[in-house]
N, C-alpha and C. Protein backbone atom coordinates (compact mmCIF):
# COMPACT_ATOMS: atom_id res chain seq x y z
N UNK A 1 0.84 -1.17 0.00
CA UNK A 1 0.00 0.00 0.00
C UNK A 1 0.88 1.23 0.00
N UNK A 2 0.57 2.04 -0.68
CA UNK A 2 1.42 3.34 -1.00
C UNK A 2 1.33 4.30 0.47
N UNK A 3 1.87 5.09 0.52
CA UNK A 3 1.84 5.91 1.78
C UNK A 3 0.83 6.74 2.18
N UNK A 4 0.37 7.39 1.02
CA UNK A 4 -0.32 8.01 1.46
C UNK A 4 -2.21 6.98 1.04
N UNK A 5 -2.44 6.39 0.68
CA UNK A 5 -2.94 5.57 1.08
C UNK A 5 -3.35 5.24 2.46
N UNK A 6 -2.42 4.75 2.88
CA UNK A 6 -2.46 3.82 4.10
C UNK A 6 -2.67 4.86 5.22
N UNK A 7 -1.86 6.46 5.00
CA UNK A 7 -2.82 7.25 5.52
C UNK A 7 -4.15 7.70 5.63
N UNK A 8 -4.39 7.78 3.86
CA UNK A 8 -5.93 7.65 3.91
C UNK A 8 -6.73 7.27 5.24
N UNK A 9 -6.11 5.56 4.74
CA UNK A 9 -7.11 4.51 5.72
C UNK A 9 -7.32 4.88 7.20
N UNK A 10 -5.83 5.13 7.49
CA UNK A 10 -5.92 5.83 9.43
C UNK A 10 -7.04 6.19 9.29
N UNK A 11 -6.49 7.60 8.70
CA UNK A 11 -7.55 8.74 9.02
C UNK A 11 -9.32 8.34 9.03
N UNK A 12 -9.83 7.40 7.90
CA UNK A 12 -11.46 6.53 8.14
C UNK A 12 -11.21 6.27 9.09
N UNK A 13 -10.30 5.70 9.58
CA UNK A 13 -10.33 4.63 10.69
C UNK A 13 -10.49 5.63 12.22
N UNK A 14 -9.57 6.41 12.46
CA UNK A 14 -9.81 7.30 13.20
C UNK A 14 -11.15 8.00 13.39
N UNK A 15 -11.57 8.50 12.21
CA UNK A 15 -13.28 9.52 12.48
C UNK A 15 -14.04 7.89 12.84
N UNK A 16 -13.96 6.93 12.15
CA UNK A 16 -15.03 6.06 12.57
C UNK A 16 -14.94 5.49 13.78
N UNK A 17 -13.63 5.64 14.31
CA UNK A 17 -13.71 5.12 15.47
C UNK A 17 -14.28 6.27 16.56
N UNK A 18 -14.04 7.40 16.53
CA UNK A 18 -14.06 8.67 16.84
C UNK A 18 -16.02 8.60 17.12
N UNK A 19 -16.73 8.49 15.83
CA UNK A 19 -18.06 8.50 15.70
C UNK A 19 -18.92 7.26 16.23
N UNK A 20 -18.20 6.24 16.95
CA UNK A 20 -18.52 5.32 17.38
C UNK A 20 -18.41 5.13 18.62
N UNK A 21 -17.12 5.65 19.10
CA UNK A 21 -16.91 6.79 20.39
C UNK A 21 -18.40 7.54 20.61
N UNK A 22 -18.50 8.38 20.20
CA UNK A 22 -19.41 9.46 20.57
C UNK A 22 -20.70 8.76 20.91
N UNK A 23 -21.45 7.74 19.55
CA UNK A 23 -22.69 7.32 19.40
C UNK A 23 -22.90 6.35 20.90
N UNK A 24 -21.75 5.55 21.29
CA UNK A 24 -21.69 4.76 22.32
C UNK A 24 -21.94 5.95 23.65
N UNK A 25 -20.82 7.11 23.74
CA UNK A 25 -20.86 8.07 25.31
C UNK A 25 -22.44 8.58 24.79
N UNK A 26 -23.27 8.75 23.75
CA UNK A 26 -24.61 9.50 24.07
C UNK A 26 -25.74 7.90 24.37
N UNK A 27 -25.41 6.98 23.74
CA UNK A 27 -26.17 5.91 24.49
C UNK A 27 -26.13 5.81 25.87
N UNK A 28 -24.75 5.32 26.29
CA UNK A 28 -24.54 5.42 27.89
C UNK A 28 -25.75 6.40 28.43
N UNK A 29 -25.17 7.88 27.91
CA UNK A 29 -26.31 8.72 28.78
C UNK A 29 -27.41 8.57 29.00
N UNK A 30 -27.90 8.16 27.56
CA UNK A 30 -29.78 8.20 27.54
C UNK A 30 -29.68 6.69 28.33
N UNK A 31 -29.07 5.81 28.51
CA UNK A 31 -29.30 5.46 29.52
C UNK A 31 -29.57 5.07 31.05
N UNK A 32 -28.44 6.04 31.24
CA UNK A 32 -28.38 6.78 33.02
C UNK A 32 -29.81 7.59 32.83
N UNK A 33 -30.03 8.13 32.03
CA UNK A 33 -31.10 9.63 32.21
C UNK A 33 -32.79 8.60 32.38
N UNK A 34 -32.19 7.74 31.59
CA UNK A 34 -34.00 6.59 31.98
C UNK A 34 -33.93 5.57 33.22
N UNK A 35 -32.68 5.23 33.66
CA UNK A 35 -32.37 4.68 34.54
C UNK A 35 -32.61 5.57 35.94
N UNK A 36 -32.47 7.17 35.58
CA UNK A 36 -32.75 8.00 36.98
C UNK A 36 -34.06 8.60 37.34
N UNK A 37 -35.21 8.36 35.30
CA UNK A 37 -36.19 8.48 35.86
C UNK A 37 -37.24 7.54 36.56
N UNK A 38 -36.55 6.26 35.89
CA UNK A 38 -37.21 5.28 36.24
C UNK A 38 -37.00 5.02 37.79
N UNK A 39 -36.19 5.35 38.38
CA UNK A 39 -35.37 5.23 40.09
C UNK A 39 -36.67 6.05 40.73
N UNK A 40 -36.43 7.50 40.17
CA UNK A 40 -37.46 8.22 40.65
C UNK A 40 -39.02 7.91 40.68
N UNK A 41 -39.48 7.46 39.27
CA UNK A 41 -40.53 7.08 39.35
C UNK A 41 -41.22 5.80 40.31
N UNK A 42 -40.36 5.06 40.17
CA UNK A 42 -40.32 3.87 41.29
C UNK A 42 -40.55 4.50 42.65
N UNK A 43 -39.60 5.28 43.52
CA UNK A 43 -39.55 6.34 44.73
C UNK A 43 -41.27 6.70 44.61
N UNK A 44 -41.80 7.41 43.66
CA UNK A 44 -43.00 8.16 43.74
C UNK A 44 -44.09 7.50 44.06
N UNK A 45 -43.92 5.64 43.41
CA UNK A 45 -44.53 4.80 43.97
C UNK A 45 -44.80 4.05 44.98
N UNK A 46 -43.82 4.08 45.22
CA UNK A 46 -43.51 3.52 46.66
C UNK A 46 -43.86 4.28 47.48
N UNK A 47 -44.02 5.71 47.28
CA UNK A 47 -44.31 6.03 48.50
C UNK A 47 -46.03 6.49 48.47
N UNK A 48 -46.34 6.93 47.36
CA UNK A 48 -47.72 6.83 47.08
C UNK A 48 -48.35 5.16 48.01
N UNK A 49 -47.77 4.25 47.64
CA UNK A 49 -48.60 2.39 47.78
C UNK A 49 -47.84 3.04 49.83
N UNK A 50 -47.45 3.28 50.10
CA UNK A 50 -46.79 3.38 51.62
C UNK A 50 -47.94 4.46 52.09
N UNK A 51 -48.29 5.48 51.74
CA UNK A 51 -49.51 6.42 51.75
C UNK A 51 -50.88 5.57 51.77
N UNK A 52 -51.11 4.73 50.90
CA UNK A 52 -52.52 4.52 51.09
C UNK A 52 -52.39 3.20 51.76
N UNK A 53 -51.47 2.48 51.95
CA UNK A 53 -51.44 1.16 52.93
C UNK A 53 -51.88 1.59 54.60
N UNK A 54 -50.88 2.94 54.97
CA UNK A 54 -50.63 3.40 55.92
C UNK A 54 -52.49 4.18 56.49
N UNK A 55 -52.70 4.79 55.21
CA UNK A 55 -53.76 5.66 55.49
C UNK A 55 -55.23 4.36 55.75
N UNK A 56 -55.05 2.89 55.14
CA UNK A 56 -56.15 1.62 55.39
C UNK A 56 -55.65 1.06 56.51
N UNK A 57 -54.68 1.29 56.89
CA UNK A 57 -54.17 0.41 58.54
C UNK A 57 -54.88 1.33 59.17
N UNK A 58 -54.71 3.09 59.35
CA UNK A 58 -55.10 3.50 60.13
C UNK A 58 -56.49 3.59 60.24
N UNK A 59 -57.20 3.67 59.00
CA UNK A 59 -58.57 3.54 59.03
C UNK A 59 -59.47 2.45 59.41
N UNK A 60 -59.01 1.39 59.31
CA UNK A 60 -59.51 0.05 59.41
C UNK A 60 -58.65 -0.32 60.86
N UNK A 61 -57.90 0.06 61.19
CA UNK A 61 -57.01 -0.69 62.74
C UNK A 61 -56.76 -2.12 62.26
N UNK A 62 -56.68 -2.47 61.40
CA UNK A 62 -55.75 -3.70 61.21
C UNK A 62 -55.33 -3.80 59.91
N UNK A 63 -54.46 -4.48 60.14
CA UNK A 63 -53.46 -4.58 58.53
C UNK A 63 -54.33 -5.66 57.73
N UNK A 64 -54.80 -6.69 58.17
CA UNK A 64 -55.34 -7.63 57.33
C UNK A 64 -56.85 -7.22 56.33
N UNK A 65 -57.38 -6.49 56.68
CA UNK A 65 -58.67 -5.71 56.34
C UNK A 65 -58.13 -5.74 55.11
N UNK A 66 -57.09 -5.16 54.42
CA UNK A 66 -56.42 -4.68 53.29
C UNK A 66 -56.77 -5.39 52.26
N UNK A 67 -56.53 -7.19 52.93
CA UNK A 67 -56.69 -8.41 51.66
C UNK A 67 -58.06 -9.14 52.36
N UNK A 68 -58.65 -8.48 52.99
CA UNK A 68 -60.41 -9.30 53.02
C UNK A 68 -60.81 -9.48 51.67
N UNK A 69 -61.05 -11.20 51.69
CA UNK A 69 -61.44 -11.87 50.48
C UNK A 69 -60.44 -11.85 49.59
N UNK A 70 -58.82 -11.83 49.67
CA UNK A 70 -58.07 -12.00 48.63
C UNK A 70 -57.27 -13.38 49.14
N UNK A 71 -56.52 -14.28 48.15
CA UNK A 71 -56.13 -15.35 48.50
C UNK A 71 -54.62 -14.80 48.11
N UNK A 72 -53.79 -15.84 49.22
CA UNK A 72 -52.56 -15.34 49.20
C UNK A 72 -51.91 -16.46 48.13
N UNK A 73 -52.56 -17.38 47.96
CA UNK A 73 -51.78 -18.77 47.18
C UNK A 73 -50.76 -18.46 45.88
């Protein structure tokens, strides 16, 4: 392969690696960024289902009231 050739090639080789670089660090992100809403959204639930568990214990005075007529099997 002639010289400048084989420079050519680097140089593809470089941007593509370069652009494959990049496409990979913006995947990573969008996946932290759904991974932190999903964390959060989870949190919002949990504490919402901790709210109305809390708010049928206190209303009812017992925890089991909750699953009257549900089977645990």
């Amino acid at each position: 392969m002639s010289v400048v050739l084989l420079s050519l090639v680097k140089q593809r080789l470089s941007a593509a690696a370069e652009e494959i670089f990049a496409l990979f660090e913006r995947t990573i992100s969008e996946y932290e960024e759904k991974l932190s809403r999903s964390k959060e959204e989870h949190e919002r639930d949990r504490k919402l289902l901790d709210a109305v568990l809390h708010s049928q214990i206190r209303r009812t005075g017992r925890f089991s009231a909750l699953f009257n007529g549900c089977s645990l099997d």
